[in-house]
C-alpha atoms as a PDB file:
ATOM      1  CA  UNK A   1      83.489 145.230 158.369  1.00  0.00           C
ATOM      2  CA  UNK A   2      83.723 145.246 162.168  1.00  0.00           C
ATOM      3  CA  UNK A   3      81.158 144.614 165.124  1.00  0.00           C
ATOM      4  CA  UNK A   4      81.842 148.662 165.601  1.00  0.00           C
ATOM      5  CA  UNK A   5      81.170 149.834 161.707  1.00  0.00           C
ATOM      6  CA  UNK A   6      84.452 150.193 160.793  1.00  0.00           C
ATOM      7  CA  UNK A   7      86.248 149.121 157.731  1.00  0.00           C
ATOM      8  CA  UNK A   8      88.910 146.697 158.826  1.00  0.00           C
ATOM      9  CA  UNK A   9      91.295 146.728 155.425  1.00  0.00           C
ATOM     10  CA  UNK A  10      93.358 143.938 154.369  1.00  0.00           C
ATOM     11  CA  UNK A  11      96.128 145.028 152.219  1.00  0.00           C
ATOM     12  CA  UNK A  12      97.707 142.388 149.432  1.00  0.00           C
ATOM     13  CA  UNK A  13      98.362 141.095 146.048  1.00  0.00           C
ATOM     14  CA  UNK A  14      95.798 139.267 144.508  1.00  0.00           C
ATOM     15  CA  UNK A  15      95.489 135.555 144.490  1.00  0.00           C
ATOM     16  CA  UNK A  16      98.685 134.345 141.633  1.00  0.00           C
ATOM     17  CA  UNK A  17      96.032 132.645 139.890  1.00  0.00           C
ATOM     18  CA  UNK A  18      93.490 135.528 139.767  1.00  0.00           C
ATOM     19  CA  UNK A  19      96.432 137.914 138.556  1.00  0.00           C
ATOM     20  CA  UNK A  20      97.580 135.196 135.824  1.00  0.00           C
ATOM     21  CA  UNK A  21      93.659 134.958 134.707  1.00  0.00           C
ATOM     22  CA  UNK A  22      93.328 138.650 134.288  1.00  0.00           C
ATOM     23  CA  UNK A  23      96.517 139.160 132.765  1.00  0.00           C
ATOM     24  CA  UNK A  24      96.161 136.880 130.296  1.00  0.00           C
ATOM     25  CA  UNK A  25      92.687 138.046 129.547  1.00  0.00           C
ATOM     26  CA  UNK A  26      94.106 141.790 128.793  1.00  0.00           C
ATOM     27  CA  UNK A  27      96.464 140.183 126.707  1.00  0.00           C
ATOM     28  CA  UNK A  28      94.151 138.306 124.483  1.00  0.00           C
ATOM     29  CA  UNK A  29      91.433 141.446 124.068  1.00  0.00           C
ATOM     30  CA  UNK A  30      94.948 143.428 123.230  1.00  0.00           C
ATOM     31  CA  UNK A  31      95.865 140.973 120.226  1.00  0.00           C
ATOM     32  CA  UNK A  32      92.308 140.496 119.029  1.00  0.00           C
ATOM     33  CA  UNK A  33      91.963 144.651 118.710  1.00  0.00           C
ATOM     34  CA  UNK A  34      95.470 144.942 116.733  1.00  0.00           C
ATOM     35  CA  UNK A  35      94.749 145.018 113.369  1.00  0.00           C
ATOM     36  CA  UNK A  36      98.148 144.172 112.131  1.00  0.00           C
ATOM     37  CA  UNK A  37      98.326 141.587 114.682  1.00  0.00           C
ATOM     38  CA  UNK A  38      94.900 139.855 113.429  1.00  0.00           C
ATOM     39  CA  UNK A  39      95.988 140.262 109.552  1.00  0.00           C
ATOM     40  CA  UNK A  40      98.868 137.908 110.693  1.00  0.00           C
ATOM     41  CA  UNK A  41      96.995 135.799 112.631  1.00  0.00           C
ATOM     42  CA  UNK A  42      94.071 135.174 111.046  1.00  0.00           C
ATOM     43  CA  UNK A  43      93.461 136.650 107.422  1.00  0.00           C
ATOM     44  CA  UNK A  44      96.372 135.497 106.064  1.00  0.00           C
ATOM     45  CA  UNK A  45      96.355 131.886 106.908  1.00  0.00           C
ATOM     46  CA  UNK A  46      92.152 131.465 105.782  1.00  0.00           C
ATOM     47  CA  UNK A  47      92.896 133.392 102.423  1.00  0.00           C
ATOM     48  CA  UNK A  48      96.148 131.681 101.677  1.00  0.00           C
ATOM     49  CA  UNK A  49      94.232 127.996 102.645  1.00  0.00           C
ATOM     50  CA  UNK A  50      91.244 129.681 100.485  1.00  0.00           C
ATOM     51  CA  UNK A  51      93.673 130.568  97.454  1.00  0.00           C
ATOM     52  CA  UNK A  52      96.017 127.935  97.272  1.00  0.00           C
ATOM     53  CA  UNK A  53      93.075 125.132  97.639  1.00  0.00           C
ATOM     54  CA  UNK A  54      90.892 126.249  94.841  1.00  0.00           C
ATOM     55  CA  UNK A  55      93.648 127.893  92.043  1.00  0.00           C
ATOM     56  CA  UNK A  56      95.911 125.213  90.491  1.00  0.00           C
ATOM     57  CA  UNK A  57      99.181 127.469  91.546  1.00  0.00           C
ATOM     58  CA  UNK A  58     101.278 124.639  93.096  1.00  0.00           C
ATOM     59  CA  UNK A  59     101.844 121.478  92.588  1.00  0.00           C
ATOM     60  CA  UNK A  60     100.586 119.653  96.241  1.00  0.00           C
ATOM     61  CA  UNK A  61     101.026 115.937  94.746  1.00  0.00           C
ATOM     62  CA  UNK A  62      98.271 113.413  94.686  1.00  0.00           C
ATOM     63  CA  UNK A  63      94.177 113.915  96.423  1.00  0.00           C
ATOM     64  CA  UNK A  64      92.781 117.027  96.786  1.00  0.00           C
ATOM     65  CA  UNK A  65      94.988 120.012  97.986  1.00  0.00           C
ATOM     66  CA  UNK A  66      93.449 120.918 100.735  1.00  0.00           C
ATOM     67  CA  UNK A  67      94.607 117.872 102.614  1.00  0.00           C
ATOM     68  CA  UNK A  68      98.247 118.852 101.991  1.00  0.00           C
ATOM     69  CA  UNK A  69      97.661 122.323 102.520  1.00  0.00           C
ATOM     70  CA  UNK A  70      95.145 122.431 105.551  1.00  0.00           C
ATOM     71  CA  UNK A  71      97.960 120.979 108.392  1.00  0.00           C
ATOM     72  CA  UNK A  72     100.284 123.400 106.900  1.00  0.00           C
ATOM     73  CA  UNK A  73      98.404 126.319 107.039  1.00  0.00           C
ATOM     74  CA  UNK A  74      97.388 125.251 110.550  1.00  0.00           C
ATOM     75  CA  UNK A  75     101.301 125.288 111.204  1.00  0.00           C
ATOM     76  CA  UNK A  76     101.536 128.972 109.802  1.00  0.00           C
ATOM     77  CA  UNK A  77      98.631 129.467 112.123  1.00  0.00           C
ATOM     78  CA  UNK A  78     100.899 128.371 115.548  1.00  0.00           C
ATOM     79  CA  UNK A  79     103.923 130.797 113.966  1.00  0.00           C
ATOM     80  CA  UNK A  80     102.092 133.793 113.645  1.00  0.00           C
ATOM     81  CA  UNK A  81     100.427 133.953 116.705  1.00  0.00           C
ATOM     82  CA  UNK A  82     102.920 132.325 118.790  1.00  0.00           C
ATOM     83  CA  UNK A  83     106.355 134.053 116.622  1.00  0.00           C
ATOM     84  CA  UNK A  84     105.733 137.103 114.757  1.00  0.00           C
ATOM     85  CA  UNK A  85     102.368 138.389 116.427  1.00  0.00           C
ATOM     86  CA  UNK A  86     104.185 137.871 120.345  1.00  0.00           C
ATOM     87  CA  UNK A  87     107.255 138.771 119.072  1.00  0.00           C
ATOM     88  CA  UNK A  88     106.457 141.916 117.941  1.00  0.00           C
ATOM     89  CA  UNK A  89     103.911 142.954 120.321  1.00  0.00           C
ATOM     90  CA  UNK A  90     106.495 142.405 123.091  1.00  0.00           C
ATOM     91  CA  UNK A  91     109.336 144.172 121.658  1.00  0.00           C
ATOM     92  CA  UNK A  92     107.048 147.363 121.505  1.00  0.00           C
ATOM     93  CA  UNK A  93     105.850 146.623 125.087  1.00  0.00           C
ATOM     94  CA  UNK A  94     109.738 146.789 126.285  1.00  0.00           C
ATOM     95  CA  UNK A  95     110.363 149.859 123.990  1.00  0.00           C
ATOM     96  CA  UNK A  96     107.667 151.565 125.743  1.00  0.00           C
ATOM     97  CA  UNK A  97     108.593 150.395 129.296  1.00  0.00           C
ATOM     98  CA  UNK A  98     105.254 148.133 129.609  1.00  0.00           C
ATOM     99  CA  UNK A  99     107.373 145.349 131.074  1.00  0.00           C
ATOM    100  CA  UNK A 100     109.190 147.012 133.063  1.00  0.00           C
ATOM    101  CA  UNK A 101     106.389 148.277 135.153  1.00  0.00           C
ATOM    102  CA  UNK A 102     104.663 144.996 134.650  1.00  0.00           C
ATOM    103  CA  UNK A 103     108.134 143.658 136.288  1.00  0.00           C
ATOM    104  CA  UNK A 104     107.705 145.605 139.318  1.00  0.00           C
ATOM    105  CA  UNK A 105     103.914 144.725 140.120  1.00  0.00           C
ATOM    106  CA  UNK A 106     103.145 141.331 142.482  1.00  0.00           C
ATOM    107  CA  UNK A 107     102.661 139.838 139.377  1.00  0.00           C
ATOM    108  CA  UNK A 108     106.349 137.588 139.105  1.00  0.00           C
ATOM    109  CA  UNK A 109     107.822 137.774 135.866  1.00  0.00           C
ATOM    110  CA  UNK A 110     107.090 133.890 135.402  1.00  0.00           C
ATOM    111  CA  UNK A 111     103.766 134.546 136.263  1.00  0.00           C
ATOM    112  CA  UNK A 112     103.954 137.289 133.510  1.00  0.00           C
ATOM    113  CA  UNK A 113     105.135 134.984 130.886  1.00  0.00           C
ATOM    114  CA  UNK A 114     102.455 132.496 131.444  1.00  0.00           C
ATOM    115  CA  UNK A 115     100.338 134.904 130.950  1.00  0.00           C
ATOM    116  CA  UNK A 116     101.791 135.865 127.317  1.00  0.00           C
ATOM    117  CA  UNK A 117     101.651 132.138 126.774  1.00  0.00           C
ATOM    118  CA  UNK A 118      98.079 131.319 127.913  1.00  0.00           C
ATOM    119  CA  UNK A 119      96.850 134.312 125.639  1.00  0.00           C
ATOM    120  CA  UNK A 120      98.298 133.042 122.353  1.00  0.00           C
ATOM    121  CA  UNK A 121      96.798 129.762 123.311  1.00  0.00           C
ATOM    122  CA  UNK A 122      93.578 130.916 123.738  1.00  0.00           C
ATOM    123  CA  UNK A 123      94.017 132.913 120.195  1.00  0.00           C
ATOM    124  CA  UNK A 124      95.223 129.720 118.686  1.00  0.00           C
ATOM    125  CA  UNK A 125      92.148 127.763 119.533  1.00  0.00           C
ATOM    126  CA  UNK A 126      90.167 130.119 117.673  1.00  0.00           C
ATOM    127  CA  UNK A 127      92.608 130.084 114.820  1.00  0.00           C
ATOM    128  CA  UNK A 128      92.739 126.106 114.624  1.00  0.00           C
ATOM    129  CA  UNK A 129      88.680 126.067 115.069  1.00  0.00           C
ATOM    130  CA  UNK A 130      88.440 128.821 112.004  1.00  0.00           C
ATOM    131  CA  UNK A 131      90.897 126.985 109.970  1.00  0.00           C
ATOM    132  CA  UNK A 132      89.475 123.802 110.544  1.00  0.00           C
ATOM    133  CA  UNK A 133      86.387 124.764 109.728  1.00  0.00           C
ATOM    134  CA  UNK A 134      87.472 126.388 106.437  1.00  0.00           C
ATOM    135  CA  UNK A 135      89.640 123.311 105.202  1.00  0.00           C
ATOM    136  CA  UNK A 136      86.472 121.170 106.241  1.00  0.00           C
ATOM    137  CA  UNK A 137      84.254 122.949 103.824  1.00  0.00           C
ATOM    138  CA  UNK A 138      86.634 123.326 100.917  1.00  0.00           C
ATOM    139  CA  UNK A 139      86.749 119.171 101.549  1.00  0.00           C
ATOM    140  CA  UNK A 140      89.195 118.131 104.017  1.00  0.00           C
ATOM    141  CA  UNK A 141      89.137 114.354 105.222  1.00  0.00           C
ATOM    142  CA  UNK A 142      91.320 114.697 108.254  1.00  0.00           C
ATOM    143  CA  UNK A 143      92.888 111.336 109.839  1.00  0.00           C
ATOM    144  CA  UNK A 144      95.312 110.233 112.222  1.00  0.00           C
ATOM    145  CA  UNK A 145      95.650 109.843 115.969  1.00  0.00           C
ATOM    146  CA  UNK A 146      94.196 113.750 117.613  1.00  0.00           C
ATOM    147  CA  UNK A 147      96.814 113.126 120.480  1.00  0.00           C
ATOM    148  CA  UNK A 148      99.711 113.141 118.048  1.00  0.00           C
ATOM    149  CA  UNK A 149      97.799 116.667 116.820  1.00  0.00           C
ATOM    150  CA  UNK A 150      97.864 118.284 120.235  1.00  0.00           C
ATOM    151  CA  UNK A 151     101.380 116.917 121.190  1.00  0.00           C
ATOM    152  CA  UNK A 152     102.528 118.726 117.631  1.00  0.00           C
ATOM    153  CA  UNK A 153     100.631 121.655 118.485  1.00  0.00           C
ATOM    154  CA  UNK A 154     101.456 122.380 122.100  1.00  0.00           C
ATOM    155  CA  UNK A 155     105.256 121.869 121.080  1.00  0.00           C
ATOM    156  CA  UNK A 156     105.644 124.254 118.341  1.00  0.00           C
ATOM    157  CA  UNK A 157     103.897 126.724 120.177  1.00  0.00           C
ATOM    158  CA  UNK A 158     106.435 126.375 122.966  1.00  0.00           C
ATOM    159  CA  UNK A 159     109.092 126.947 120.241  1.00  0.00           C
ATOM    160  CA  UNK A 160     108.086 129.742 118.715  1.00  0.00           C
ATOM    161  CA  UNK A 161     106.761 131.699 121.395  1.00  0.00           C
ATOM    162  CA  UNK A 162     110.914 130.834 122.934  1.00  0.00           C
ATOM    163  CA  UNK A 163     112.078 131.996 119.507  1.00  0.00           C
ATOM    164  CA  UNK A 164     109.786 135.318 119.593  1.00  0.00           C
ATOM    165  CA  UNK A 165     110.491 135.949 122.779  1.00  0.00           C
ATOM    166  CA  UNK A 166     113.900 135.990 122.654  1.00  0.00           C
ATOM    167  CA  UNK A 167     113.874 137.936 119.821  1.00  0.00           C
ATOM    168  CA  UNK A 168     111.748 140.559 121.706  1.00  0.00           C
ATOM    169  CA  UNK A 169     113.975 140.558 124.811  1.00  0.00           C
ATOM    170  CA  UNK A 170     117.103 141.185 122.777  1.00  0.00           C
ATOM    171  CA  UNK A 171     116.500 143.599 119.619  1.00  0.00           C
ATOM    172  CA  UNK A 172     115.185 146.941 119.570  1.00  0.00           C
ATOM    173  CA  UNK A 173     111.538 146.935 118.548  1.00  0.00           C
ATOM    174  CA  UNK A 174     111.838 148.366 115.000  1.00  0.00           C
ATOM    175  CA  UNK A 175     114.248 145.512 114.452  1.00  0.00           C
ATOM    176  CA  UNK A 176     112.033 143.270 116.121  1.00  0.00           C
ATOM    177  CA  UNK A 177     109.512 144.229 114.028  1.00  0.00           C
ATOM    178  CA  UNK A 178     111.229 143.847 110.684  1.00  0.00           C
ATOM    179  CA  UNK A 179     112.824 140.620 111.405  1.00  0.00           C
ATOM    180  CA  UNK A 180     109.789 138.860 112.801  1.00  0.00           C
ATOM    181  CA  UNK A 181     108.045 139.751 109.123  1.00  0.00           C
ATOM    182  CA  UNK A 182     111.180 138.753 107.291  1.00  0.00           C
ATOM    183  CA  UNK A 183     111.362 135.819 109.032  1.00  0.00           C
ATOM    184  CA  UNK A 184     107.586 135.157 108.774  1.00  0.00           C
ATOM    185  CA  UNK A 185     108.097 135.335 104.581  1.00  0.00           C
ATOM    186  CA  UNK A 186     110.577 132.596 104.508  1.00  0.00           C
ATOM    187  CA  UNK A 187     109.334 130.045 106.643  1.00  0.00           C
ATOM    188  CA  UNK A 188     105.944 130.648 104.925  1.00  0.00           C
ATOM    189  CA  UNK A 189     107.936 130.003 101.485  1.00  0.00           C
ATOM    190  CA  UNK A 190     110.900 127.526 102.050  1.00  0.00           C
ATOM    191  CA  UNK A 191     108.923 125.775 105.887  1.00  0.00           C
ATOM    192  CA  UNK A 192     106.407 123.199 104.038  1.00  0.00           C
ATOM    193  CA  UNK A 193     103.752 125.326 104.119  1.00  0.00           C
ATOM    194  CA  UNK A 194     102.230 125.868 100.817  1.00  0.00           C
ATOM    195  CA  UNK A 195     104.952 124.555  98.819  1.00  0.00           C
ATOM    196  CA  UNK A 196     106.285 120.516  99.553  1.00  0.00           C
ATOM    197  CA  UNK A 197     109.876 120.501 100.589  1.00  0.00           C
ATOM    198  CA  UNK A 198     110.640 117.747  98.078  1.00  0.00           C
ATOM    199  CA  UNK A 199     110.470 120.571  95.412  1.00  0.00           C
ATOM    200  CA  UNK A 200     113.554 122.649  96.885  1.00  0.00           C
ATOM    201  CA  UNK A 201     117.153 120.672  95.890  1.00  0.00           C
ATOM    202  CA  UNK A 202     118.212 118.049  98.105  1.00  0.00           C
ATOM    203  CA  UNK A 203     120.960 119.894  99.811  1.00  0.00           C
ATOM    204  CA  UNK A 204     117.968 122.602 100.862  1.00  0.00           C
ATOM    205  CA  UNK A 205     115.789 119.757 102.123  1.00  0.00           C
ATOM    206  CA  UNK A 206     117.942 118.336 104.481  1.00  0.00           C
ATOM    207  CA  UNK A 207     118.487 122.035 106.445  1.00  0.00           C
ATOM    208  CA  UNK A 208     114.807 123.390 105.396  1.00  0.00           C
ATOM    209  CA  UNK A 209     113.786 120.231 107.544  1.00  0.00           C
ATOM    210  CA  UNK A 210     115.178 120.968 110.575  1.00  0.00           C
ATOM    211  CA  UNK A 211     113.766 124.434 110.943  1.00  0.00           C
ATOM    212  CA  UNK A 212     110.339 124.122 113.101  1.00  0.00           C
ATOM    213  CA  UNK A 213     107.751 124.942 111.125  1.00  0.00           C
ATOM    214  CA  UNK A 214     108.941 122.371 108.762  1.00  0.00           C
ATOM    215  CA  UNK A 215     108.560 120.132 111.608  1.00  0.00           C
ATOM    216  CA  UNK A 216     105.345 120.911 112.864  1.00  0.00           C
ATOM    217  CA  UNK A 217     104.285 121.414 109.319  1.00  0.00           C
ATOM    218  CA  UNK A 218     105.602 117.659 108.185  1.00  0.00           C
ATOM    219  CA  UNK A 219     104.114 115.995 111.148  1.00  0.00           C
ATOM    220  CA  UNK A 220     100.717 117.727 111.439  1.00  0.00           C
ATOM    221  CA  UNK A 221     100.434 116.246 107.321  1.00  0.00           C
ATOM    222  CA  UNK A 222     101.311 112.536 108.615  1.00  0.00           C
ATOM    223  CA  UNK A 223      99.389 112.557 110.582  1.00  0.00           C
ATOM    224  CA  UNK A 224      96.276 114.401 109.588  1.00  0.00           C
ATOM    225  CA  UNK A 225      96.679 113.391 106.033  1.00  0.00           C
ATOM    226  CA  UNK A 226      98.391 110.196 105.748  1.00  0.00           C
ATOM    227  CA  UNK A 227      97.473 109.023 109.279  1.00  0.00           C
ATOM    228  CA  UNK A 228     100.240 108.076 110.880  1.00  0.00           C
ATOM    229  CA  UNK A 229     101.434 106.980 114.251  1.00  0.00           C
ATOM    230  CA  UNK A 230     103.174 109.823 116.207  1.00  0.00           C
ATOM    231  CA  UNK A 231     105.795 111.326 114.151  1.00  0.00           C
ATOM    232  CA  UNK A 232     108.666 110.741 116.956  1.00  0.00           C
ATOM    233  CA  UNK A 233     111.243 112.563 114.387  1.00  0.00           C
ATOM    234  CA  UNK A 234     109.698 116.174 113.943  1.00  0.00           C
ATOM    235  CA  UNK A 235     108.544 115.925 117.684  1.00  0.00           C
ATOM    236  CA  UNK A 236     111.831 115.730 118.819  1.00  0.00           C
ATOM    237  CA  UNK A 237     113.000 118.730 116.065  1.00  0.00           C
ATOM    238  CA  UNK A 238     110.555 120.409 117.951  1.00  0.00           C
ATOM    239  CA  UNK A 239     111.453 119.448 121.328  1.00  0.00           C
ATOM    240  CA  UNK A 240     115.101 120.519 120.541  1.00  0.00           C
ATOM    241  CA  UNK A 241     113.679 123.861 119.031  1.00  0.00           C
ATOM    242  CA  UNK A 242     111.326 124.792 122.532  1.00  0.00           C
ATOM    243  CA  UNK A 243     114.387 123.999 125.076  1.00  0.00           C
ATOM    244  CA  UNK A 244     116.659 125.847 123.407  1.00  0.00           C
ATOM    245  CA  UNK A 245     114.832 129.060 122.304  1.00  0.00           C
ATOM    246  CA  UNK A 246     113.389 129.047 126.130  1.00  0.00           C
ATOM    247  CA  UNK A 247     116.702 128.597 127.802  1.00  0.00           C
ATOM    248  CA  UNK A 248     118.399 131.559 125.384  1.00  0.00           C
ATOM    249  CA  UNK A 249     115.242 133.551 125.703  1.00  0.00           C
ATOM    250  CA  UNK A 250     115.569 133.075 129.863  1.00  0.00           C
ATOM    251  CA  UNK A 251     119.216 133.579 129.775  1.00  0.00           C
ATOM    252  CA  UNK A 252     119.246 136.897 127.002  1.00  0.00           C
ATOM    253  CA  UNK A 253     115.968 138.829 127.943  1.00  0.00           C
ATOM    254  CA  UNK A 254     116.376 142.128 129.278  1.00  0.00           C
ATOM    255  CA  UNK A 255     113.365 143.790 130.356  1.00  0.00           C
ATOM    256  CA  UNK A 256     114.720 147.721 129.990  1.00  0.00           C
END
């Protein structure tokens, strides 16, 4: 206001930071309010960690199942949220033109994307806190080096989320929809998860472990259960996985 009472208006975009923040915070209250979204992303990973930890249905080797289980379920965790649950939200959000209005506001598209990204963070914290907590009362002895955790963590969420994005960006959101569920299926059954890779045929392991949640899977359980060093091998799976889903998601998005 001026020395003479009048409004003296400063027109402008927001600070990048302050649009990022809010963005970001509309995205997470969006996922957390989709049902579908929070069946994927939360139910399913606590009642399959529940299930598979206290009924005798696979064989998980040696000590209690819950420390072979627990890291993978933790991996399914990163996938859902970070794959199928972005995935699919964001094909619907092109479909409906959400992105492409989004696109045109001072927010930057970058800026937009780091929003997406800093949301499913934010959702996996809660995830890894709830499963933790779960796999700690059903008798988990975690172990291992919680750098090496983090490292694993923070890179297969930077693959998937390049893998659902680009799958966003370049089907139709129907497809998008039933191909982030298929996909979401498999890995659960033939990625580590619930059932050890050594029980698929040997030809199967050696392609089953280079898909990334077999990675992430496989290191989070040498670490956290056998407490090794920093698994350098499934780290760089992953590493190969995040720069080339980002680059083809960058390269293949469209927007309309």
């Amino acid at each position: 206001m001026t020395a003479t009472g009048t409004y003296s208006p400063a027109p402008g975009a927001a600070p990048l930071a302050r649009m990022i923040t809010a963005q970001a915070a509309l995205e997470t209250k969006m996922l957390l309010r989709n049902g579908e979204q929070l069946l994927l992303t939360v139910i399913i990973p606590t009642l399959l960690l529940v299930l598979f930890s206290t009924v005798d249905v696979v064989d998980t080797g040696g000590g209690e199942a819950v420390d072979f289980l627990a890291p993978g379920i933790l991996a399914l965790a990163v996938m859902s949220t970070a794959f199928t649950g972005q995935a699919i939200a964001t094909g619907f959000e092109r479909r409906y033109g959400v992105l492409k209005r989004l696109a045109a506001s001072p927010l930057p598209r970058w800026g937009l994307m780091t929003a997406k990204t800093l949301s499913v963070l934010v959702t996996e914290v809660l995830q890894v806190v709830l499963v933790a907590a779960i796999a700690l009362a059903l008798g988990w002895s975690p172990r291992g080096n919680p750098f090496a955790v983090l490292l694993l963590l923070v890179l297969g969420t930077a693959a998937f989320s390049g893998l659902g994005l680009l799958m966003a960006g370049t089907l139709k959101a129907e497809a998008t929809l039933a191909a982030a569920n298929l996909v979401f299926l498999l890995l659960l059954v033939g990625g580590g998860v619930v059932v050890p890779l050594d029980e698929f045929p040997d030809a199967a392991q050696s392609v089953l472990g280079l898909l990334p949640i077999s990675a992430l899977s496989d290191g989070l359980r040498d670490v956290l259960r056998h407490g090794s060093g920093m698994p350098w091998g499934d780290l760089g799976i992953l590493a190969v996985w995040t720069v080339g889903g980002l680059a083809a998601a960058g390269k293949f998005f469209r927007w309309e």
